[in-house]
Protein backbone atom coordinates (compact mmCIF):
# COMPACT_ATOMS: atom_id res chain seq x y z
CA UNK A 1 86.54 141.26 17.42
CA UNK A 2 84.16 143.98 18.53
CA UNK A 3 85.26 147.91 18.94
CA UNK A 4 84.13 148.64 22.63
CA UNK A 5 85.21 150.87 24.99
CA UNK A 6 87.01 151.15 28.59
CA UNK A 7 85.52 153.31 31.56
CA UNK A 8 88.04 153.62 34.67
CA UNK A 9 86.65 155.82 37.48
CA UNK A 10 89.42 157.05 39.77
CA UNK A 11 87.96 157.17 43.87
CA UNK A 12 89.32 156.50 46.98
CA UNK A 13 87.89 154.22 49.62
CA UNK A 14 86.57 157.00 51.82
CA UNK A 15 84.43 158.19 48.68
CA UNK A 16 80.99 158.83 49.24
CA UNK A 17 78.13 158.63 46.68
CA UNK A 18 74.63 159.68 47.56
CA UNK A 19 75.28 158.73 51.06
CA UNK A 20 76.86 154.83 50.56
CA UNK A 21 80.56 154.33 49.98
CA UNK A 22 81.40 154.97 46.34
CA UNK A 23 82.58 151.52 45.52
CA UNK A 24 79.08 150.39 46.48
CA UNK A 25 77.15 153.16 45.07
CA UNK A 26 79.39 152.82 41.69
CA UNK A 27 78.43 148.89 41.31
CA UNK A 28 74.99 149.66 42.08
CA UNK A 29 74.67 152.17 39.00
CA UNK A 30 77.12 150.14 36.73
CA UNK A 31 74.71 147.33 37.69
CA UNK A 32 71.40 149.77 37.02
CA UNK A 33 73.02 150.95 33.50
CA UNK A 34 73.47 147.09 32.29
CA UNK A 35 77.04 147.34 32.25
CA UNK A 36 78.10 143.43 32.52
CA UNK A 37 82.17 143.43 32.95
CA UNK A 38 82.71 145.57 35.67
CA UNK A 39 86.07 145.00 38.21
CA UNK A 40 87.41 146.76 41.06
CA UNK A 41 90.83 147.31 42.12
CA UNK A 42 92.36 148.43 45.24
CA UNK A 43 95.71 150.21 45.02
CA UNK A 44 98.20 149.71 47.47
CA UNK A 45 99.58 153.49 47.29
CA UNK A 46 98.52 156.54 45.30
CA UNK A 47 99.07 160.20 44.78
CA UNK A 48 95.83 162.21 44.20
CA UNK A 49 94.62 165.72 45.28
CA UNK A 50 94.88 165.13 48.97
CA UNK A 51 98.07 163.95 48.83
CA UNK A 52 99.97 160.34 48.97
CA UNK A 53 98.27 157.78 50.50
CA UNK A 54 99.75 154.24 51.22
CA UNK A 55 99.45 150.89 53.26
CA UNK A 56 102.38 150.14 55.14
CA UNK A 57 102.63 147.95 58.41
CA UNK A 58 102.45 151.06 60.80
CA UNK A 59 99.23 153.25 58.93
CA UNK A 60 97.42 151.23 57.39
CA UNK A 61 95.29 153.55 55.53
CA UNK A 62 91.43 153.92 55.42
CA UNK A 63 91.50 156.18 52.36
CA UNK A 64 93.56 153.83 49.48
CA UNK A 65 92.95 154.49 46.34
CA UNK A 66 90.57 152.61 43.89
CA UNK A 67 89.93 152.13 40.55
CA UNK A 68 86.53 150.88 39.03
CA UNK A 69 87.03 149.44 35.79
CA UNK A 70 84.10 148.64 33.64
CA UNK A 71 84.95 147.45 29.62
CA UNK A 72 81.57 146.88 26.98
CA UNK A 73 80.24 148.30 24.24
CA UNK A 74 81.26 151.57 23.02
CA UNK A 75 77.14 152.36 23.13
CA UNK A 76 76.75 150.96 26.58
CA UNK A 77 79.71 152.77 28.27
CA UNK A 78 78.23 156.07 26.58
CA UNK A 79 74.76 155.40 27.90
CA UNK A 80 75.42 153.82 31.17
CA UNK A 81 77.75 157.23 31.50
CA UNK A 82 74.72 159.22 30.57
CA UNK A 83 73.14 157.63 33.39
CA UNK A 84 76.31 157.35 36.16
CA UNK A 85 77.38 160.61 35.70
CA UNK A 86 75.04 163.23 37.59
CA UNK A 87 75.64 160.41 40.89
CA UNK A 88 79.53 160.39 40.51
CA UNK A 89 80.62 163.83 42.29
CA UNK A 90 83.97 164.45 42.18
CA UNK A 91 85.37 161.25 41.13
CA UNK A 92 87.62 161.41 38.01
CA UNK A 93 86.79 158.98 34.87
CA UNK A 94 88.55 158.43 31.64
CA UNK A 95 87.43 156.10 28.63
CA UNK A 96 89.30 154.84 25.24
CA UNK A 97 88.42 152.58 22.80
CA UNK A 98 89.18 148.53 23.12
CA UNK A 99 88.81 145.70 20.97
CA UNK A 100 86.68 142.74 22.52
CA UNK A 101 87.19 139.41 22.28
CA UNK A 102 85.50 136.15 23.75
CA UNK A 103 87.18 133.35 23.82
CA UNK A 104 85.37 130.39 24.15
CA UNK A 105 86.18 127.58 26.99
CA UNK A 106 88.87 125.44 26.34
CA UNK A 107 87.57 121.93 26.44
CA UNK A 108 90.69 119.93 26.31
CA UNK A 109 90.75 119.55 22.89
CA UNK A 110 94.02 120.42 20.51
């Protein structure tokens, strides 16, 4: 096992970075720092600073909530924040340690 870290930064999908939707912009910089497991999720409701926002059948909504996740080493979530954060405005970002594992492929074998 290797001590690494966990970086979740909190948008919505009407974010805007440097002009390009956030989601976009955020790959693009996770990509640029070397950052190598990066996910993102869409939520299907969530309560933030403008209020609760939600899909339903009637409104669907063109501000949902999502969450970039990005998990490496401890030293490449610090630098690649170094790099991210002047670009990320107002979105909100939180971090805490995690142990990594790789597990190898299972071939079949017992």
């Amino acid at each position: 096992m290797t001590e690494g870290s966990c970086l979740r930064i909190y948008l919505s999908e009407s974010s805007r970075i440097d002009g390009k939707p956030a989601m976009e912009a955020i790959l693009s910089l996770c990509q640029q720092a070397g950052l190598s497991g990066v996910s993102v999720l869409r939520g299907i409701e969530g309560l933030g600073q403008h209020g609760i926002h939600s899909a339903s059948f009637l409104d669907l909504a063109t501000s949902l909530p999502l969450v970039i996740e990005a998990i490496d080493t401890k030293e490449h979530i610090e630098q690649a924040l170094e790099q991210m954060q002047p670009h990320l405005g107002e979105c909100t970002l939180a971090t805490w340690p995690v142990s990594l594992m790789h597990n190898g492929v299972n071939n079949g074998n017992a």
